[in-house]
C-alpha atoms as a PDB file:
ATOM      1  CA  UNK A   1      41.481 175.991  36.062  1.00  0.00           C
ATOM      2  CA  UNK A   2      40.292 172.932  37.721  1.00  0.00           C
ATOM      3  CA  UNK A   3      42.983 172.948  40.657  1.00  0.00           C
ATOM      4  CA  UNK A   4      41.959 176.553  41.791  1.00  0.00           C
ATOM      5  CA  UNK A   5      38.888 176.393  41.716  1.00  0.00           C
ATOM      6  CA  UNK A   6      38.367 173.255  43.910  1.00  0.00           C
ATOM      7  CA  UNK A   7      41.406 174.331  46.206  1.00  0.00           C
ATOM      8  CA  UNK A   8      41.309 177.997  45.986  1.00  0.00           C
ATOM      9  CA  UNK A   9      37.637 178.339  45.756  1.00  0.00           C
ATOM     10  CA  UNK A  10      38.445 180.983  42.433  1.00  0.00           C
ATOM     11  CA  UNK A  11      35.592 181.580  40.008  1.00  0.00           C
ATOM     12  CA  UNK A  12      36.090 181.033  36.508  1.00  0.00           C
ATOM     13  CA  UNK A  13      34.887 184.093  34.579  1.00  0.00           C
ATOM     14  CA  UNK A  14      35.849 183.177  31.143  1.00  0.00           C
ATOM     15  CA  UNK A  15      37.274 181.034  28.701  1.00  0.00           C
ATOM     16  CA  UNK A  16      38.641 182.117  25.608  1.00  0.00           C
ATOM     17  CA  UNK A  17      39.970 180.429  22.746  1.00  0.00           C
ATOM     18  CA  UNK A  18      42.122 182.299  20.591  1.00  0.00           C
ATOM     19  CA  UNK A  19      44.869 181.021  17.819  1.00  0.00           C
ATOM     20  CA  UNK A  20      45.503 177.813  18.854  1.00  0.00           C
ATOM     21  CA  UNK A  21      45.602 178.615  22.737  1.00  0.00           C
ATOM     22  CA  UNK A  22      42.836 178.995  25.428  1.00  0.00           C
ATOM     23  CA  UNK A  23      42.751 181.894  27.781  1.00  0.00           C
ATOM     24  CA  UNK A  24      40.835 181.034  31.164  1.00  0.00           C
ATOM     25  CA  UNK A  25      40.147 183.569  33.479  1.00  0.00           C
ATOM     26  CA  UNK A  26      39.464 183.568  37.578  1.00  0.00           C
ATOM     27  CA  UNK A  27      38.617 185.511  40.475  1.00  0.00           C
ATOM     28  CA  UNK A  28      38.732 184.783  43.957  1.00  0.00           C
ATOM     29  CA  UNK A  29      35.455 184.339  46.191  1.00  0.00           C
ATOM     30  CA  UNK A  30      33.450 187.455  46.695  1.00  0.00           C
ATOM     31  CA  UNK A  31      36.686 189.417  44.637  1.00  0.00           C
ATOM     32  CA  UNK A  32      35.515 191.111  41.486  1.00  0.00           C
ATOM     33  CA  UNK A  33      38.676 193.221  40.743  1.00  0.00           C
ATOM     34  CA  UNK A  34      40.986 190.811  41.099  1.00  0.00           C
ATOM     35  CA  UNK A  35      41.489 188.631  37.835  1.00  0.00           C
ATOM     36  CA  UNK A  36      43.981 186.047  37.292  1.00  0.00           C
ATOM     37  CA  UNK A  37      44.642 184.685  33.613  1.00  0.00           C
ATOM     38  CA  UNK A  38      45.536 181.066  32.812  1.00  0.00           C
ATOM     39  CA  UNK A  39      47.127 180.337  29.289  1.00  0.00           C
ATOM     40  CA  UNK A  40      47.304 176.655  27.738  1.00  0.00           C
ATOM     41  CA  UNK A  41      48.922 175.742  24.487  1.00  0.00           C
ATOM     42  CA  UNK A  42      48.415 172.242  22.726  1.00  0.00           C
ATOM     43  CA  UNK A  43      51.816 169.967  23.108  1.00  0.00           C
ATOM     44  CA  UNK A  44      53.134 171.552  26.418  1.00  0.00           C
ATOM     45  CA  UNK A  45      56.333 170.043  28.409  1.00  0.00           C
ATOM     46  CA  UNK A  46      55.459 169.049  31.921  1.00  0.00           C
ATOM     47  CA  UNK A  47      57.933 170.270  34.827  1.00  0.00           C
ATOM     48  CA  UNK A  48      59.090 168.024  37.393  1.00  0.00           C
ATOM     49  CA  UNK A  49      57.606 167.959  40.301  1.00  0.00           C
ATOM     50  CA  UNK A  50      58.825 169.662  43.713  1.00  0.00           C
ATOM     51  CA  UNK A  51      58.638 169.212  47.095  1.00  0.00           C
ATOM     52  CA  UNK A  52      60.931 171.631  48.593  1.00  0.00           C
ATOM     53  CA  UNK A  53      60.725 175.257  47.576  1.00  0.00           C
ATOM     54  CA  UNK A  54      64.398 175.745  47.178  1.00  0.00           C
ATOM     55  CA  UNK A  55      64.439 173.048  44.620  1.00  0.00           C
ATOM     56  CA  UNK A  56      61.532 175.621  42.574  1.00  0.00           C
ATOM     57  CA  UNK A  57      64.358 177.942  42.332  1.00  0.00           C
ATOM     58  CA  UNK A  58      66.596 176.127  40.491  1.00  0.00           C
ATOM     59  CA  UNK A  59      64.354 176.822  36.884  1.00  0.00           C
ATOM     60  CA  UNK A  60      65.571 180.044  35.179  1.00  0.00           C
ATOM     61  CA  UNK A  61      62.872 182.842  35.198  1.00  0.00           C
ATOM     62  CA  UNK A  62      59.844 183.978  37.264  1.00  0.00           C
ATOM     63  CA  UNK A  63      57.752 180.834  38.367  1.00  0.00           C
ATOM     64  CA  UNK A  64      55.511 181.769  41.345  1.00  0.00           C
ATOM     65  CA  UNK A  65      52.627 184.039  42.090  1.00  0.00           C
ATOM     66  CA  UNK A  66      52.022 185.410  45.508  1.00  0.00           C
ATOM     67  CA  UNK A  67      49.060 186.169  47.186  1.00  0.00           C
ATOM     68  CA  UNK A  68      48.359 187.889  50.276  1.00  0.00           C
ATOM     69  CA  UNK A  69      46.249 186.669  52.559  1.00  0.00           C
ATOM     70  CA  UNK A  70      45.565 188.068  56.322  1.00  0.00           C
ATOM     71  CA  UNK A  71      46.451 184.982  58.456  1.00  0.00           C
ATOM     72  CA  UNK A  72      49.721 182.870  56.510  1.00  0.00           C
ATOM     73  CA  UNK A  73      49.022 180.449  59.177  1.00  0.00           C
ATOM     74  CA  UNK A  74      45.393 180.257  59.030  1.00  0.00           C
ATOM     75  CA  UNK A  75      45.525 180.054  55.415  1.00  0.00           C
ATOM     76  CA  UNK A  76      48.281 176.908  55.601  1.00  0.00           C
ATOM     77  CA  UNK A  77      45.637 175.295  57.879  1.00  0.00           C
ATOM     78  CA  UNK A  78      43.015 176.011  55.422  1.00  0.00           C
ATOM     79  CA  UNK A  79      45.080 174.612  52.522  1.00  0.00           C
ATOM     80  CA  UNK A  80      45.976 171.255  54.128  1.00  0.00           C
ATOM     81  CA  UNK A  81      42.386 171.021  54.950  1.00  0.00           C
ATOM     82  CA  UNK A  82      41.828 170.844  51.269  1.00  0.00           C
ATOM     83  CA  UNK A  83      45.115 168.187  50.622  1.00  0.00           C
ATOM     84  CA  UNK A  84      47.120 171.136  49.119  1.00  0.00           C
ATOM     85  CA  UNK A  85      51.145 170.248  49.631  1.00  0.00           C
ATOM     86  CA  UNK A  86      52.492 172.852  51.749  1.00  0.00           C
ATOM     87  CA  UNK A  87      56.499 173.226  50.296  1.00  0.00           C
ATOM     88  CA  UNK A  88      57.210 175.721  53.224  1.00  0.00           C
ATOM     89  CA  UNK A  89      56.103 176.362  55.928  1.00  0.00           C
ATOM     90  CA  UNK A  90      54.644 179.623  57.515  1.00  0.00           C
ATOM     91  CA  UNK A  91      58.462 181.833  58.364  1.00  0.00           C
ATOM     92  CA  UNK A  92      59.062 185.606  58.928  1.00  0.00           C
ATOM     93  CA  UNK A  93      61.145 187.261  56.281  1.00  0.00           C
ATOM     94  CA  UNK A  94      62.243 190.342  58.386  1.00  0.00           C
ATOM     95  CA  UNK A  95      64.126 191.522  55.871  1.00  0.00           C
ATOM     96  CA  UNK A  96      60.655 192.177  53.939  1.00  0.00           C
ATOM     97  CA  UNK A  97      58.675 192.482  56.715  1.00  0.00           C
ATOM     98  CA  UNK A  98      56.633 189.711  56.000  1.00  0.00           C
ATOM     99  CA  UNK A  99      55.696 186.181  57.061  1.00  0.00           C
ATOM    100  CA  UNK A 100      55.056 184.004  54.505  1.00  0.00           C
ATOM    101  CA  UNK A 101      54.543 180.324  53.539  1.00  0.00           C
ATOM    102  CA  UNK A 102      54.908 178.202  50.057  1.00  0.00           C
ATOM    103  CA  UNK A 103      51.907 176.060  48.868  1.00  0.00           C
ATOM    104  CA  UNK A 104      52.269 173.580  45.650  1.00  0.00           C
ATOM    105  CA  UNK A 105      50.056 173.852  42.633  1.00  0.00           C
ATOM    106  CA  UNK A 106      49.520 171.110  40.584  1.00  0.00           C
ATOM    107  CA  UNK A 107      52.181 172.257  38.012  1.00  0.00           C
ATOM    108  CA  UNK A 108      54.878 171.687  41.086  1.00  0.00           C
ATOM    109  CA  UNK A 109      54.022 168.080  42.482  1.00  0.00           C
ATOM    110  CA  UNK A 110      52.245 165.580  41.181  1.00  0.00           C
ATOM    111  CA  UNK A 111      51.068 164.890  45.113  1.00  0.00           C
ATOM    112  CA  UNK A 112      47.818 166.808  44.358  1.00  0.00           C
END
C-alpha cells in the first residue's frame, strides 16, 4: 500500500480486515472508477528480487499488472524521478500495437 502510494501517487480507499487477511484498496489520482485491491496474509514467502524482466518470467502463473498510461516514455521519466527501477525500457511491440515499458514494484527488487 505504502509503495503505490508514494510512487504511484494511488489513494488508499479502504482497508479491510477479514479472516485472518487484510484487504487494502486504491485508486489512482483524480480516478474514482478505477480500484485496485491489495491482499496480505500473515507468514508470506518473499520472492527474489529481479532486475531484468525476462528473469520475472521464469515464476509459473500471472505476475504483473499493466497499466496504460498516454506517454510510456514520459511516464518512465516520471518513475525514475521518483527512484522507481525501470526493468525495461520504453520498446514497441508491433505485434500488439503497443509501446510499452517494465517498472519494478517493491515485490520484484529489493532496490526500492
Amino acid at each position: 500500500v505504502s509503495w503505490y502510494t508514494k510512487k504511484l501517487d494511488f489513494r488508499l480507499r479502504q482497508v479491510v480486515p477479514l479472516g485472518g487477511l487484510t484487504f487494502a484498496t486504491q485508486s489512482p489520482p483524480g480516478d474514482d472508477r478505477f480500484i485496485f485491491e491489495l491482499l496480505a496474509g500473515p507468514g508470506a514467502t518473499s520472492l527474489p528480487a529481479y532486475l531484468d524482466i525476462h528473469d520475472s518470467c521464469k515464476l509459473a502463473g500471472w505476475h504483473h499488472l499493466c497499466f496504460r498510461v498516454d506517454s510510456v516514455d514520459g511516464a518512465v521519466d516520471q518513475l525514475r524521478h521518483r527512484d522507481v527501477t525501470i526493468i525495461a525500457e520504453p520498446r514497441d511491440i508491433d505485434a500488439v500495437g503497443l509501446r510499452v515499458a517494465f517498472f519494478a514494484d517493491h515485490w520484484e527488487t529489493s532496490l526500492n
